[in-house]
Protein backbone atom coordinates (compact mmCIF):
# COMPACT_ATOMS: atom_id res chain seq x y z
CA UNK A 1 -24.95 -7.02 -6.52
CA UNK A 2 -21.95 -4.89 -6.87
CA UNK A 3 -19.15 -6.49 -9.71
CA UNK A 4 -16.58 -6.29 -7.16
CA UNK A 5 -19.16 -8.21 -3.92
CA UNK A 6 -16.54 -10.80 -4.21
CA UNK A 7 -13.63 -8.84 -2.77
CA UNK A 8 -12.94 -8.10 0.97
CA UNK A 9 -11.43 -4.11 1.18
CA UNK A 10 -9.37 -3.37 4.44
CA UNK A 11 -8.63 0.16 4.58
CA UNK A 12 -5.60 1.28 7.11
CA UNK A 13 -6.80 3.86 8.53
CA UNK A 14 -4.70 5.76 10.58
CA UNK A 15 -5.10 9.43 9.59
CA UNK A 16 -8.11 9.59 7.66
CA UNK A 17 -9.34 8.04 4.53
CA UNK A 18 -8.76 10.77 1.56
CA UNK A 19 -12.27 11.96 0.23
CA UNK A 20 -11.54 10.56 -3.26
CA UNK A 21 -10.99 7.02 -1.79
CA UNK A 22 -14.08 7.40 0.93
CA UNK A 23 -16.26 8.18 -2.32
CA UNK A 24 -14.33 4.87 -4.25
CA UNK A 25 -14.95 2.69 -1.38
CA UNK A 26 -19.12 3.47 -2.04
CA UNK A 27 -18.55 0.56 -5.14
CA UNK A 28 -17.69 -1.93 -2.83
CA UNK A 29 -20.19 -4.00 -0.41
CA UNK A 30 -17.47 -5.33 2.06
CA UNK A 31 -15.61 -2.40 3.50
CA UNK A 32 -13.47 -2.70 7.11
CA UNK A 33 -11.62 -0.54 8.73
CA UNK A 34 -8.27 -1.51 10.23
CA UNK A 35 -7.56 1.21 12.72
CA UNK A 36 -4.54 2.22 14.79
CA UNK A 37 -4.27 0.20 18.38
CA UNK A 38 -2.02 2.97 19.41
CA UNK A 39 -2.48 2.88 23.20
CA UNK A 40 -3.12 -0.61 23.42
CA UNK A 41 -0.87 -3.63 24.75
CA UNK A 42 -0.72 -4.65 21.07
CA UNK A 43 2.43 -3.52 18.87
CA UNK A 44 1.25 -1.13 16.94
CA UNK A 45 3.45 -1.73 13.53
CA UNK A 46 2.58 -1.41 9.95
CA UNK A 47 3.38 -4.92 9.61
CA UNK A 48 1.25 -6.44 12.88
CA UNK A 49 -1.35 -4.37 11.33
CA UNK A 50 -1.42 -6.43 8.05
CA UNK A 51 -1.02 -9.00 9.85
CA UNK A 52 -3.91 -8.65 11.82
CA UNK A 53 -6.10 -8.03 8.42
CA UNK A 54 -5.20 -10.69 7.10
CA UNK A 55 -5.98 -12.98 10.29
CA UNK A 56 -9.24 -11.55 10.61
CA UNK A 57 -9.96 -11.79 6.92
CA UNK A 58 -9.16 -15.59 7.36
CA UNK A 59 -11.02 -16.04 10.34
CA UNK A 60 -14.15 -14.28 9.65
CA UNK A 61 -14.92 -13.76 6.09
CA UNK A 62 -15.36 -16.48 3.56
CA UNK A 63 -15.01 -14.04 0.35
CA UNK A 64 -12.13 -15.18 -2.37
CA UNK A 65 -9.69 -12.08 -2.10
CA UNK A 66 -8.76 -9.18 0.00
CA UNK A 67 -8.21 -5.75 -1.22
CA UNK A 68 -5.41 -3.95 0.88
CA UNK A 69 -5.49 0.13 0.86
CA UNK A 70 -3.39 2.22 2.38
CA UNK A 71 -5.47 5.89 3.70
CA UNK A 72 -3.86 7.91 1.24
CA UNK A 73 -4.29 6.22 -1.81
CA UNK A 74 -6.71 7.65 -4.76
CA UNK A 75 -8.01 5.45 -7.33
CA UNK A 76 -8.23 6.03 -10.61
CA UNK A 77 -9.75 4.82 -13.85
CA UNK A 78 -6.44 2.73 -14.07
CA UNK A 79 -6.91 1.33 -11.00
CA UNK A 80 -9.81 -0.99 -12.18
CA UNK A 81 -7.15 -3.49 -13.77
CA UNK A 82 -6.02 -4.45 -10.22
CA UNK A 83 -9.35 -5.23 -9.93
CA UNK A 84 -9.57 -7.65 -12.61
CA UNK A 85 -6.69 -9.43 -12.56
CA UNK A 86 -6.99 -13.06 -12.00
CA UNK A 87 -3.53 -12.96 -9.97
CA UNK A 88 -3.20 -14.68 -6.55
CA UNK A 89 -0.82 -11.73 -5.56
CA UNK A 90 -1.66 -8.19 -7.94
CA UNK A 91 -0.68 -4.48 -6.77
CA UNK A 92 -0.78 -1.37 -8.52
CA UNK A 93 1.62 0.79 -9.35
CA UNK A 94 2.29 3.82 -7.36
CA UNK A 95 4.73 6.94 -5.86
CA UNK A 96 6.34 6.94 -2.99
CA UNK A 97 6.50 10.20 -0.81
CA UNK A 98 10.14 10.43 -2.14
CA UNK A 99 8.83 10.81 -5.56
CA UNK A 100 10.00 7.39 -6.44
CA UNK A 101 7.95 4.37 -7.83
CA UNK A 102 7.48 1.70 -5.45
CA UNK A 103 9.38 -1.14 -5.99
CA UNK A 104 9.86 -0.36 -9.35
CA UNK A 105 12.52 -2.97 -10.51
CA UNK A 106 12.47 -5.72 -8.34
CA UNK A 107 9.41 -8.10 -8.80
CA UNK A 108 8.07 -6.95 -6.06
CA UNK A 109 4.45 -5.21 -5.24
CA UNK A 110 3.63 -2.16 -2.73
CA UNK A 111 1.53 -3.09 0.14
CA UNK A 112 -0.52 0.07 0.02
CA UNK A 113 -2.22 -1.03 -2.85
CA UNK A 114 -2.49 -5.10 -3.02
CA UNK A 115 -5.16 -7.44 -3.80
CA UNK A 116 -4.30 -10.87 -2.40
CA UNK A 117 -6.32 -14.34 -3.07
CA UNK A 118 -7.50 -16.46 0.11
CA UNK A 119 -5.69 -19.49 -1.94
CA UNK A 120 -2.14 -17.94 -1.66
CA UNK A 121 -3.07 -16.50 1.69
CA UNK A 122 -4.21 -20.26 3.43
CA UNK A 123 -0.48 -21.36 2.02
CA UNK A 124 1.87 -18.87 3.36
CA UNK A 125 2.94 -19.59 6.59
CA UNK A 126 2.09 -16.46 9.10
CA UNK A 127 3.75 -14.07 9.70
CA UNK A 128 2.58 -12.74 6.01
CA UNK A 129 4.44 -9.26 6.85
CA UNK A 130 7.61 -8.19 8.49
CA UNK A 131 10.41 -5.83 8.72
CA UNK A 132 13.96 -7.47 8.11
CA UNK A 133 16.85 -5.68 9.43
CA UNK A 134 20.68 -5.81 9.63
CA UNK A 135 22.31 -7.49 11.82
CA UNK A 136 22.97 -4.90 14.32
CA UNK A 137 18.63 -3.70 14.13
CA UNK A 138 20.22 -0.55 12.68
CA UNK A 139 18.84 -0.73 8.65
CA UNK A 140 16.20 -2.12 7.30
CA UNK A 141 16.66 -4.78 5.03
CA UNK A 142 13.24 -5.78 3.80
CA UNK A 143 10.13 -3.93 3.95
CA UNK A 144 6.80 -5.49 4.69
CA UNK A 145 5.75 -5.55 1.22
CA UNK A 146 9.25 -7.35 0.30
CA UNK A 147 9.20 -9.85 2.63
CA UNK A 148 5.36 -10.84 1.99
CA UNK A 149 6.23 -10.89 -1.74
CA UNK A 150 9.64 -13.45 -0.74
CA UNK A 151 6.98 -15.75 1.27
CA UNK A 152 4.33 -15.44 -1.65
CA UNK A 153 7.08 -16.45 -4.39
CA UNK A 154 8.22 -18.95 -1.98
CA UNK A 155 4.86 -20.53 -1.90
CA UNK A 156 4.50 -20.54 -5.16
CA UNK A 157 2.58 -17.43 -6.29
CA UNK A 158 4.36 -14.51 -7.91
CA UNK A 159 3.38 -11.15 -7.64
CA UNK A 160 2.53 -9.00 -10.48
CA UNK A 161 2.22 -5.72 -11.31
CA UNK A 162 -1.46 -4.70 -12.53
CA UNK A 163 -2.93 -1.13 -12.54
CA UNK A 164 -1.96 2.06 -10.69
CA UNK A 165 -2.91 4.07 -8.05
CA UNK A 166 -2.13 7.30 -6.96
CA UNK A 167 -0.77 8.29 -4.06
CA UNK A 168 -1.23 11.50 -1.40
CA UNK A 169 2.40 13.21 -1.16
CA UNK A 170 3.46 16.28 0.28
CA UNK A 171 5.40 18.85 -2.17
CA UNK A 172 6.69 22.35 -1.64
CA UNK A 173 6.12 23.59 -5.38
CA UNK A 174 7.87 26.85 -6.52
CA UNK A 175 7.43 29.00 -9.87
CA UNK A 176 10.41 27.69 -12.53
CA UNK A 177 13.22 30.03 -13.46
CA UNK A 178 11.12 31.92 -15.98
CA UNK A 179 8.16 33.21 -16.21
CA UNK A 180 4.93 30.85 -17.10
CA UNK A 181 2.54 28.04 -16.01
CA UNK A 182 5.36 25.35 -15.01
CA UNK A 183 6.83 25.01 -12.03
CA UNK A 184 9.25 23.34 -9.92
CA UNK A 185 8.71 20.56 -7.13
CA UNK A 186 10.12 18.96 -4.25
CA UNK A 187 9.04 16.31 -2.29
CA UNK A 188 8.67 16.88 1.57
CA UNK A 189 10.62 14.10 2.98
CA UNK A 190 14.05 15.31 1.54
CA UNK A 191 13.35 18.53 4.08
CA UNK A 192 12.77 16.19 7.18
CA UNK A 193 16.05 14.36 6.32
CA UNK A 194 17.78 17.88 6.70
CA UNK A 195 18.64 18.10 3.04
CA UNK A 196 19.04 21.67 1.93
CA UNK A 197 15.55 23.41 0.60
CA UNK A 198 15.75 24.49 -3.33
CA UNK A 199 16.41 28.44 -3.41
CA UNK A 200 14.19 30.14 -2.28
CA UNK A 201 11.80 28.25 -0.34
C-alpha cells in the first residue's frame, strides 16, 4: 500500500490539472476530483467549493486527513514535508500570480496547497471557508484561506507552515539591459490591472 493510502487528495479542477501534478497524483490511492458546477443552481465560489470537499470528505470517506490542491500547483521534492507533518492544519509554501508569497507573514496557510486532519475538521463549525468583506461588499477583507485559518485557531488548532509547492504563473519575460543569459520578468496580473508594461514589451 502506498505511504501516503492514509490521505484523501481533492484536486480543484477547474482548468486542467498541470501534467507535473497529474503524474504526482499517480503516488496517491485516493484521488477526487472537485470540478466546476458552473451552470448549475449551486454558487459556484472558490469557497462553496471547499466547502463542498470538505462535506463530502466528512460524509463519505473515513480516511484521517485531506489533501487540498489547487490545478496549478507542481510538487516538488520539498513538497513531501507537507506530507509528513503531524499538524492538524499544514500548507506549503508557495507564489502567488503577483509574484508574492502567500500569506507570508501572518500565521496563516494558502488554501491551494493544505493538508487538513478529520480531528480539526469534525470541530470547526461549517462554513470552513468564506470570503469576508467590508462593510459596503466593496473589498475583501479575508480570503478563504484566512478565514478557515481564524476558525481553525479558534478551535484550537494552529496552522503551520510545512513544505513548498510551486505554483503555475503567467510572466512576460524580456532579455536584461545587457547582453547575456539573464533576463527580466513580470508577472501577468500587473498588465490586467492596467499597470504600464516594462519597455518594450
Amino acid at each position: 500500500m502506498s505511504k501516503y493510502g492514509n490521505i484523501q487528495v481533492v484536486v480543484f479542477d477547474g482548468r486542467g490539472v498541470n501534467p507535473m501534478l497529474a503524474d504526482w497524483l499517480g503516488n496517491f490511492p485516493h484521488v477526487e476530483r472537485a470540478g466546476s458546477t458552473v451552470g448549475s443552481v449551486v454558487p459556484d465560489t472558490v469557497a462553496s467549493r471547499r466547502n463542498r470537499a470538505i462535506r463530502w470528505f466528512l460524509e463519505y470517506t473515513e480516511l484521517p486527513d485531506v489533501l487540498m490542491l489547487d490545478d496549478d500547483m507542481v510538487p516538488v521534492r520539498g513538497t513531501d514535508a507537507l506530507l509528513e507533518s503531524d499538524a492538524d492544519v499544514a500548507a506549503a509554501r508557495y507564489i502567488r500570480k503577483d509574484g508574492h508569497e502567500v500569506h507570508a507573514d501572518d500565521g496563516e496557510g494558502g488554501c491551494g496547497c493544505m493538508k487538513i486532519s478529520r480531528n480539526a475538521l469534525e470541530r470547526i463549525e461549517p462554513p470552513w471557508f468564506a470570503f469576508e468583506f467590508s462593510d459596503d461588499g466593496c473589498e475583501v477583507k479575508s480570503c478563504e484561506c484566512g478565514y478557515f485559518s481564524s476558525k481553525a485557531r479558534g478551535a484550537g488548532f494552529h496552522p503551520v507552515k510545512s513544505g513548498v509547492i510551486g505554483h503555475v504563473v503567467p510572466v512576460v519575460v524580456l532579455p536584461a539591459e545587457s547582453e547575456g543569459s539573464s533576463c527580466r520578468m513580470k508577472f501577468l496580473p500587473e498588465f490586467r490591472r492596467g499597470l504600464p508594461a516594462p519597455d518594450g514589451a
